[in-house]
Protein backbone atom coordinates (compact mmCIF):
# COMPACT_ATOMS: atom_id res chain seq x y z
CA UNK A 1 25.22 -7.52 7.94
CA UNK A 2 22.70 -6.11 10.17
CA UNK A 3 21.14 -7.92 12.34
CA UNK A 4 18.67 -7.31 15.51
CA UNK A 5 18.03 -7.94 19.30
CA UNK A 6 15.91 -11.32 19.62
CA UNK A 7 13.84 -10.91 23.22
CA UNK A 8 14.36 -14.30 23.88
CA UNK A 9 16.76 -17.19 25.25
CA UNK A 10 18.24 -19.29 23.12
CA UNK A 11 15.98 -22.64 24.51
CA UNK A 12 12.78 -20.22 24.00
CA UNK A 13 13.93 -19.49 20.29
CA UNK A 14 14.85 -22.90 19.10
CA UNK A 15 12.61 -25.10 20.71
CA UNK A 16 9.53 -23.32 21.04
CA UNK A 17 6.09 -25.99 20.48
CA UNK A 18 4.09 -23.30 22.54
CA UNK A 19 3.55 -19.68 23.47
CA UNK A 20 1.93 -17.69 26.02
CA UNK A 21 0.71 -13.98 25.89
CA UNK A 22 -0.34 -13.04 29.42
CA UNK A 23 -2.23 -15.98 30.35
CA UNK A 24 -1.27 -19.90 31.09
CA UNK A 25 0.91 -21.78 29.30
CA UNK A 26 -0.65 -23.61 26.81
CA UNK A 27 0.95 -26.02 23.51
CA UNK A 28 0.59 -24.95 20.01
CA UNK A 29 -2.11 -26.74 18.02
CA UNK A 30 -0.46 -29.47 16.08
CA UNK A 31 -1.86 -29.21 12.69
CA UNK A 32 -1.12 -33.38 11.18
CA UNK A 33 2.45 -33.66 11.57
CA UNK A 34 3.08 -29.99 11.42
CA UNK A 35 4.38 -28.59 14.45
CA UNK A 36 4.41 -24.74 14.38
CA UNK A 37 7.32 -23.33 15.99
CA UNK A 38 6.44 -19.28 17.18
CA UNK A 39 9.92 -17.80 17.21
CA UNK A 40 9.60 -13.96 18.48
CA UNK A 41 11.75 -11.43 17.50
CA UNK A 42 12.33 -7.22 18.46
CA UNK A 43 11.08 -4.68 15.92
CA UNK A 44 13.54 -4.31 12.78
CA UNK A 45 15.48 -1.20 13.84
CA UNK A 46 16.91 -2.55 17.48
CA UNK A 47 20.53 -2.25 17.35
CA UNK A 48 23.55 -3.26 19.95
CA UNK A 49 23.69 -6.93 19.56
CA UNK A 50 26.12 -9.28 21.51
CA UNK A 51 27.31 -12.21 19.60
CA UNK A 52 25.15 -14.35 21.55
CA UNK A 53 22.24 -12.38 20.08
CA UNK A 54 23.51 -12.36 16.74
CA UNK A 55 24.23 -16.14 17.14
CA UNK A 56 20.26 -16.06 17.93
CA UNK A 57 19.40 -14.37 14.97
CA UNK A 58 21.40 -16.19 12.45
CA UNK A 59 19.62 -19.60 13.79
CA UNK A 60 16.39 -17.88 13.58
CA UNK A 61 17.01 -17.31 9.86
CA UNK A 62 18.26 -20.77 9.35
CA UNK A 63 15.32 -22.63 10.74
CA UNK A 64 13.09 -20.12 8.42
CA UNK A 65 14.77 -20.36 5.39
CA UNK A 66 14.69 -24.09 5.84
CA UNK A 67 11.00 -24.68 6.67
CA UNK A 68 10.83 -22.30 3.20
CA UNK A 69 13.11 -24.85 1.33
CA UNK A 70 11.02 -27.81 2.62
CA UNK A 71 8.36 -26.13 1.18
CA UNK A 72 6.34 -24.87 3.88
CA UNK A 73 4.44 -21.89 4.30
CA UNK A 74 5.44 -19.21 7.58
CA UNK A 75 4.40 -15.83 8.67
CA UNK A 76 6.39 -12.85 9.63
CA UNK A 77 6.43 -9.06 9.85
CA UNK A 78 7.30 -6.62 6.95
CA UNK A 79 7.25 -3.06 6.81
CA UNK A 80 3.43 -2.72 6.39
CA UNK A 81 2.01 -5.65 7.31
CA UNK A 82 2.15 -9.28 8.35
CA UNK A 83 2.50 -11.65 6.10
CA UNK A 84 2.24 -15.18 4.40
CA UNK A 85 5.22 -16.59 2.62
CA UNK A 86 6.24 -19.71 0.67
CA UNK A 87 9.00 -19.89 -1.88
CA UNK A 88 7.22 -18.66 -5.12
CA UNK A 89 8.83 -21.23 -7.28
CA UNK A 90 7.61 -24.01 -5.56
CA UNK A 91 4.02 -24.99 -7.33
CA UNK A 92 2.58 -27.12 -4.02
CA UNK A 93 3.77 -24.70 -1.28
CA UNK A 94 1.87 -21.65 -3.57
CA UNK A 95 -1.67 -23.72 -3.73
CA UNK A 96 -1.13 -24.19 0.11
CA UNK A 97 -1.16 -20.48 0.50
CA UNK A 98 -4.14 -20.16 -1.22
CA UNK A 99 -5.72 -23.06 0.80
CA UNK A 100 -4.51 -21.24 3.81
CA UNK A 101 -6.15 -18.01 3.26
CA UNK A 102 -9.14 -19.20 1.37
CA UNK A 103 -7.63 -17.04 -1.41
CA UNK A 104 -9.66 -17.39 -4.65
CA UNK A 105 -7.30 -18.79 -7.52
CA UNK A 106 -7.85 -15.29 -9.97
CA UNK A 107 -6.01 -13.40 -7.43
CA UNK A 108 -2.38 -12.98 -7.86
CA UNK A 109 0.22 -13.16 -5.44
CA UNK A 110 3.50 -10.77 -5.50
CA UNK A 111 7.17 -11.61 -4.69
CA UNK A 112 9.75 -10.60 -2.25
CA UNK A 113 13.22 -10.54 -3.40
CA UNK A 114 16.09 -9.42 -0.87
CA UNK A 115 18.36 -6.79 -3.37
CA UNK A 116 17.39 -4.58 -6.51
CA UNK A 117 19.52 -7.13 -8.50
CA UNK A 118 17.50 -9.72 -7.71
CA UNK A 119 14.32 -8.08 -9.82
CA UNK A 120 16.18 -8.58 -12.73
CA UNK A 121 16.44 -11.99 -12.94
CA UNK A 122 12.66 -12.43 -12.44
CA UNK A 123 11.15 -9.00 -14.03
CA UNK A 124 11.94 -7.37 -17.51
CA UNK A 125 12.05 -4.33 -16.01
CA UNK A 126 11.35 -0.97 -18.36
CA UNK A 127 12.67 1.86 -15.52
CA UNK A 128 15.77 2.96 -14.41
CA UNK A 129 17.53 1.30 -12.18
CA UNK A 130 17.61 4.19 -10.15
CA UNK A 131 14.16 4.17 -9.98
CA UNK A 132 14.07 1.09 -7.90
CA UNK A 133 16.58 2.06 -5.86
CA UNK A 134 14.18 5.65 -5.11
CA UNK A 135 11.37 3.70 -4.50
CA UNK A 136 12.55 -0.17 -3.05
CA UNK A 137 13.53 -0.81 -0.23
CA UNK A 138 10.39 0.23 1.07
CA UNK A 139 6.27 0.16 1.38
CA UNK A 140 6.26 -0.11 -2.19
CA UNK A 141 4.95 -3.12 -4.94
CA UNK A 142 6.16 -2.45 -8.05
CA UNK A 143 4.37 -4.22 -10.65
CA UNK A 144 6.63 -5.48 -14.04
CA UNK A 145 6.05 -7.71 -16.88
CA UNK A 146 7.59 -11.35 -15.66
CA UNK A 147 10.46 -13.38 -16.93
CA UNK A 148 10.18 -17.19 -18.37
CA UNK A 149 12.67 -17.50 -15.07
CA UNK A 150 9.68 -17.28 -12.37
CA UNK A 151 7.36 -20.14 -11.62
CA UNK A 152 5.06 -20.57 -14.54
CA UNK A 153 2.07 -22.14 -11.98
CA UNK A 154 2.71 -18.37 -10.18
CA UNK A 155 -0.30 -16.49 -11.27
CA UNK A 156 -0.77 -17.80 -14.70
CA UNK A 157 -3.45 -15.48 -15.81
CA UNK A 158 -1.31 -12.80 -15.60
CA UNK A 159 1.94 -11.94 -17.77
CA UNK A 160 2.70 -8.96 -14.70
CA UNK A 161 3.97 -9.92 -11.62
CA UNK A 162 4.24 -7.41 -8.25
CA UNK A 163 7.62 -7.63 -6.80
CA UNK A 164 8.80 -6.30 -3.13
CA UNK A 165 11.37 -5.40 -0.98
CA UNK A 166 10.84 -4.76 2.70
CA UNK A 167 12.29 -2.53 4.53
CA UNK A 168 13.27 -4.89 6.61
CA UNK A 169 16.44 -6.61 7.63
CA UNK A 170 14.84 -9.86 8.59
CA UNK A 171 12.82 -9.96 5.48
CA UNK A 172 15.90 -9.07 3.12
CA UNK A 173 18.23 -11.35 4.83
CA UNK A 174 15.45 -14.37 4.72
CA UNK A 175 14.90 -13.47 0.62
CA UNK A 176 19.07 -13.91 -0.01
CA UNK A 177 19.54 -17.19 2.55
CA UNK A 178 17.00 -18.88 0.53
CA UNK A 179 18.17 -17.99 -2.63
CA UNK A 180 14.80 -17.63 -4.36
CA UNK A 181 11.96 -15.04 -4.64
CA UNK A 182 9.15 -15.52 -1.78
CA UNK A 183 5.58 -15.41 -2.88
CA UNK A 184 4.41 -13.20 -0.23
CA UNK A 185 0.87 -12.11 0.61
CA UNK A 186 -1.04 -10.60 4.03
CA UNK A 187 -1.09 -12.64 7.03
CA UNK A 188 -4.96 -13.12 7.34
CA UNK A 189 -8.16 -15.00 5.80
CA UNK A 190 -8.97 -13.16 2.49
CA UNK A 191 -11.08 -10.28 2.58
CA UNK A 192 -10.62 -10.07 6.18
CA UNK A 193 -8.45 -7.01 7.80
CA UNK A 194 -4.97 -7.10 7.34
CA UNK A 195 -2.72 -7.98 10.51
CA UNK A 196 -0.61 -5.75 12.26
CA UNK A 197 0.47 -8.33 15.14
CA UNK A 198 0.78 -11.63 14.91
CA UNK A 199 -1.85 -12.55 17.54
CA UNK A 200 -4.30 -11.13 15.21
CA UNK A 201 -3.77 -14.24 12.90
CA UNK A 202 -3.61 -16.80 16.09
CA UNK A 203 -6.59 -19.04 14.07
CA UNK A 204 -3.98 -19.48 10.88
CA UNK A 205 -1.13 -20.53 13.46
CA UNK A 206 -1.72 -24.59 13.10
CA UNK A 207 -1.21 -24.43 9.41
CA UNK A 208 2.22 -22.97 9.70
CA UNK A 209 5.46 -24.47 9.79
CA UNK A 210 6.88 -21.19 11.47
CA UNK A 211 5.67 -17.94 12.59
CA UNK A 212 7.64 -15.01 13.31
CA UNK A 213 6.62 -12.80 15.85
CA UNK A 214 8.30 -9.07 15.39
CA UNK A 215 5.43 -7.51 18.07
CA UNK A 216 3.48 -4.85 16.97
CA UNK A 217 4.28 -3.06 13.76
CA UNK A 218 5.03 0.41 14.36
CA UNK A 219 2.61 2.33 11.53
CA UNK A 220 -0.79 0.52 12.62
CA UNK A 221 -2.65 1.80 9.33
CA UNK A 222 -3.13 -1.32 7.53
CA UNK A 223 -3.45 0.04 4.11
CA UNK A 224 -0.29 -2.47 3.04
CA UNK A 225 2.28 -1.25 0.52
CA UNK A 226 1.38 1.03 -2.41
CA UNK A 227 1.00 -1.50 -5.54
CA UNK A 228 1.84 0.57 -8.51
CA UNK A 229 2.22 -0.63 -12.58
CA UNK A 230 5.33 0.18 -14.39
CA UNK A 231 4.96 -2.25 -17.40
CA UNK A 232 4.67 0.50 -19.73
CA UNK A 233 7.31 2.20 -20.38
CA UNK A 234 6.76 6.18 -19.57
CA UNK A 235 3.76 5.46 -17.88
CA UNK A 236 2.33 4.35 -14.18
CA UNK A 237 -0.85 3.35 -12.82
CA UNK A 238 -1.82 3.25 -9.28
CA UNK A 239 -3.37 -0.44 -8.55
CA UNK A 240 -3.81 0.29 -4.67
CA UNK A 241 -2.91 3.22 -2.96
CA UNK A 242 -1.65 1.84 -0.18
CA UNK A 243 0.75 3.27 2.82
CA UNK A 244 3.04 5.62 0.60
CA UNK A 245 1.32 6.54 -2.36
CA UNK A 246 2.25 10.24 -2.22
CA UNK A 247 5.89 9.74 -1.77
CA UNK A 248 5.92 7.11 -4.47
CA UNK A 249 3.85 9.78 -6.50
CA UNK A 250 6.32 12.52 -6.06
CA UNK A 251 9.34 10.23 -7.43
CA UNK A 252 7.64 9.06 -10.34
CA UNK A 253 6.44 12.16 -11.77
CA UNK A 254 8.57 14.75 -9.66
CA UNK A 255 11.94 13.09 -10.38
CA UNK A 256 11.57 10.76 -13.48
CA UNK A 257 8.49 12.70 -15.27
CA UNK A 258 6.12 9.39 -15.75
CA UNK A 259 2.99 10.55 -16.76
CA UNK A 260 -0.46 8.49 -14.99
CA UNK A 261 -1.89 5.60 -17.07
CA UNK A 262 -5.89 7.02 -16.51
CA UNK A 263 -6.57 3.78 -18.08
CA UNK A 264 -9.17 1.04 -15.78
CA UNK A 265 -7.14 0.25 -12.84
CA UNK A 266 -5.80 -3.62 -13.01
CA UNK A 267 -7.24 -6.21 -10.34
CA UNK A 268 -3.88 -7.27 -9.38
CA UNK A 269 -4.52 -7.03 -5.36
């Protein structure tokens, strides 16, 4: 398992109730009984850990994945973006996402899922399997026709859900320690910018069980992963371009010869 360097001590990690970023020490805002713990982390592809660091890493993961079974909502760092996450078959902790965000209720949220297996048991998936292993994981959304398995209060409207996998260790490894697809959306008020640090979303902070602070994310764009339809079989459409719609261009038609849906582009973002 691969795991990476927490800048921290162990005291900081576990029982942080406040932060500071180059100015006094001040407490979190308690939000209720909700104390938001900020638990900061080193960008995904740090490397050389002790097995006091690892030891740090593991309990990081723990106290996620549990605020995530409690059903609580956290924020942490993905490929792209930051972003919100609750477990997506939990029907309260998905409406408090939407409360969070001030997310209209016609606007679908995807999943994150920590192995290609895992897409399976919550997707009827049309490709080949070596499809998703070209294009996941990665900056990528693929969007597939659901299973009766997910949530049925998980976008109703819709009978396609968008399904990820990060390229990222702390994202994969939170997806298999809680055992159940995360609904996972950007880290931000809706139809404001997307987040690329988590200062940037300091004012969402008190309605968080945890947030996860990775520092910057290295590719500053913002554009988010490229969402693209593969519910019909043969065919893809492009719902958002995204950070890597080139490369995810290149394998669908280059290597597997899917031909562009020119259809009206689905409002699934």
């Amino acid at each position: 398992m691969v795991f990476f360097r927490f800048i921290c001590t162990t005291n900081t990690l576990l029982n942080t109730l406040s932060h500071t970023r180059n100015k006094p020490f001040k407490s979190v805002i308690m939000c209720k009984e909700l104390k938001t713990r900020v638990l900061r982390i080193p960008p995904h592809n740090s490397e050389d850990l002790t097995s006091q660091q690892r030891e740090c890493v593991l309990e990081a993961l723990r106290s996620t994945s549990a605020a995530l079974r409690n059903g609580q909502v956290v924020a942490l760092p993905t490929d792209t973006i930051y972003g919100l996450a609750c477990v997506a078959q939990n029907s309260s902790a998905v409406r408090r996402v939407y409360d969070i965000k001030g997310r209209s209720g016609d606007k679908p949220l995807a999943i994150c899922v920590g192995e290609i297996q895992d897409i399976y048991r919550f997707c009827n998936v049309s490709v080949q399997r070596d499809l998703l292993s070209d294009l996941l994981p990665g900056p990528v959304t693929l969007v597939l026709e659901r299973s009766h398995t997910l949530n049925a209060d998980l976008n109703p409207f819709t009978k396609l859900i968008g399904v990820r996998i990060p390229d990222h260790p702390f994202m994969r490894h939170l997806c298999q320690m809680c055992g159940e697809p995360l609904a996972l959306t950007s880290a931000n008020v809706s139809a404001h910018t997307s987040t690329v640090s988590a200062s940037e979303f300091e004012d969402l902070w008190p309605s968080l069980a945890v947030v996860v602070d990775g520092g910057p994310i290295g590719d500053q764009n913002r554009l988010g992963s490229t969402v693209v339809d593969l519910s019909v079989c043969g065919r893809y459409r492009i719902i958002r371009p995204g950070c890597a719609l080139s490369a995810t261009v290149e394998v669908l038609e280059g290597k597997y010869g899917l031909v562009e849906d020119p259809g009206e582009p689905l409002k699934l973002t």
